[in-house]
Protein backbone atom coordinates (compact mmCIF):
# COMPACT_ATOMS: atom_id res chain seq x y z
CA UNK A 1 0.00 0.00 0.00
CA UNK A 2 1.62 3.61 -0.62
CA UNK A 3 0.93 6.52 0.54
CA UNK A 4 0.70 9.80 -0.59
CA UNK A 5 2.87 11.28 2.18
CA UNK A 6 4.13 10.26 5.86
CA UNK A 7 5.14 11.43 9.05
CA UNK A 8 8.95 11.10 9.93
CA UNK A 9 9.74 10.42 13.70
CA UNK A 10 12.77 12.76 13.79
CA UNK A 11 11.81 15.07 16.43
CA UNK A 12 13.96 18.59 17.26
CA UNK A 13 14.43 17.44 20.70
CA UNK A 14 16.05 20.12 23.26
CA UNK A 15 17.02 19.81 26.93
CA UNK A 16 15.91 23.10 29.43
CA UNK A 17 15.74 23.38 33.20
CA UNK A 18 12.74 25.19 34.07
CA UNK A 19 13.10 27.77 36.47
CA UNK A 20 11.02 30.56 38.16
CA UNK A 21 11.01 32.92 34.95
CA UNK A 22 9.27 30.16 32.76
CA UNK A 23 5.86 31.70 31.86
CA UNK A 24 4.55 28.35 30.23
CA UNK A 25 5.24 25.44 27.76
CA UNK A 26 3.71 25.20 24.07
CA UNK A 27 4.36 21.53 22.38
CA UNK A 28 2.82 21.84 19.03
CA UNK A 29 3.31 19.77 15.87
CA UNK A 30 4.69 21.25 12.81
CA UNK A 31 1.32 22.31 11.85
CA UNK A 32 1.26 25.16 14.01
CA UNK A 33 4.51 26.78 12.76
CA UNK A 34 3.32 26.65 9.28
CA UNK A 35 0.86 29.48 10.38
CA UNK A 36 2.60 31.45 12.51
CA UNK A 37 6.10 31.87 13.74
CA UNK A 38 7.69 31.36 16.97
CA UNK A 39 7.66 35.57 17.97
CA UNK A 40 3.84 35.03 16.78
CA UNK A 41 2.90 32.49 18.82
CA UNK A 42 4.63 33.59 21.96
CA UNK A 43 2.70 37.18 21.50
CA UNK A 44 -0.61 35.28 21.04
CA UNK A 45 -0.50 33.05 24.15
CA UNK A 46 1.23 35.90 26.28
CA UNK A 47 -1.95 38.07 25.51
CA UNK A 48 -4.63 35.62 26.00
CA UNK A 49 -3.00 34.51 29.32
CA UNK A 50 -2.60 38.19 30.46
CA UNK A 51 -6.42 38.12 30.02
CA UNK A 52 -6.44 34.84 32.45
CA UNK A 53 -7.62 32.51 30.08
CA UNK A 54 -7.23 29.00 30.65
CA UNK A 55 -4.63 26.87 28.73
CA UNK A 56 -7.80 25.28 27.14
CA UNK A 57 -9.35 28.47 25.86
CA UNK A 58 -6.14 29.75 24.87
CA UNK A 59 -5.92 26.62 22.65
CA UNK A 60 -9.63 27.32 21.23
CA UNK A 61 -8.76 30.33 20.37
CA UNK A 62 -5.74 29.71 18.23
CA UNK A 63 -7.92 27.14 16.37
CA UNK A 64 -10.48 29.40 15.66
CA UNK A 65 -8.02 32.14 13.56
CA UNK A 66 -8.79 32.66 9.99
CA UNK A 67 -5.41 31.86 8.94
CA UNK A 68 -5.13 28.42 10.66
CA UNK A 69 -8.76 27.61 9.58
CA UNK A 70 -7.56 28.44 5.96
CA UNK A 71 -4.14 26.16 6.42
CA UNK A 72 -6.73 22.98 7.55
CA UNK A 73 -9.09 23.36 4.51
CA UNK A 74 -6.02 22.72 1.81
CA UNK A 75 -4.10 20.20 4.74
CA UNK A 76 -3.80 16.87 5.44
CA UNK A 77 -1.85 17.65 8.56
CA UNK A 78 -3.87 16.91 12.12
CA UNK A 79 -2.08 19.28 14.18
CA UNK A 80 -1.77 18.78 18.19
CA UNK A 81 -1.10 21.15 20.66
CA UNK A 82 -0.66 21.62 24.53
CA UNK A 83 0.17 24.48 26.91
CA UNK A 84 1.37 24.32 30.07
CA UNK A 85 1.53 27.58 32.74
CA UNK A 86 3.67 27.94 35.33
């Protein structure tokens, strides 16, 4: 059976200590940086979190943005993401 494209385990793995100054943790598939980049992202979840929202609705509302609505129409890419406050 072939298919049409695949998903290579070869992860970009890197090894932090987490200390007081952490604000949070985003693991995201590649997905996510196809829409935005890393500067975006971190200025989207700082500003939702500044407005207390949860992790969860945080995460909702990233889904909901026209640009990554428009990358999942034309994509075959499930994209997975997490966020973790400290």
């Amino acid at each position: 059976m072939r298919f049409s494209f695949c998903v290579l385990a070869a992860p970009d793995v890197i090894v932090k200590t987490i200390n007081e100054n952490w604000e949070f943790i985003l693991l995201a598939c590649d997905g996510i940086w196809d829409v935005l980049s890393n500067e975006e992202v971190l200025k989207f979840v700082r500003a939702r979190v500044a407005q207390q929202m949860t992790p969860e609705m945080v995460l909702i509302d990233f889904f909901s943005l026209k640009n990554y609505y428009s990358f999942l129409q034309y994509s075959r890419v499930y994209s997975d993401c997490q966020i973790n406050l400290f």
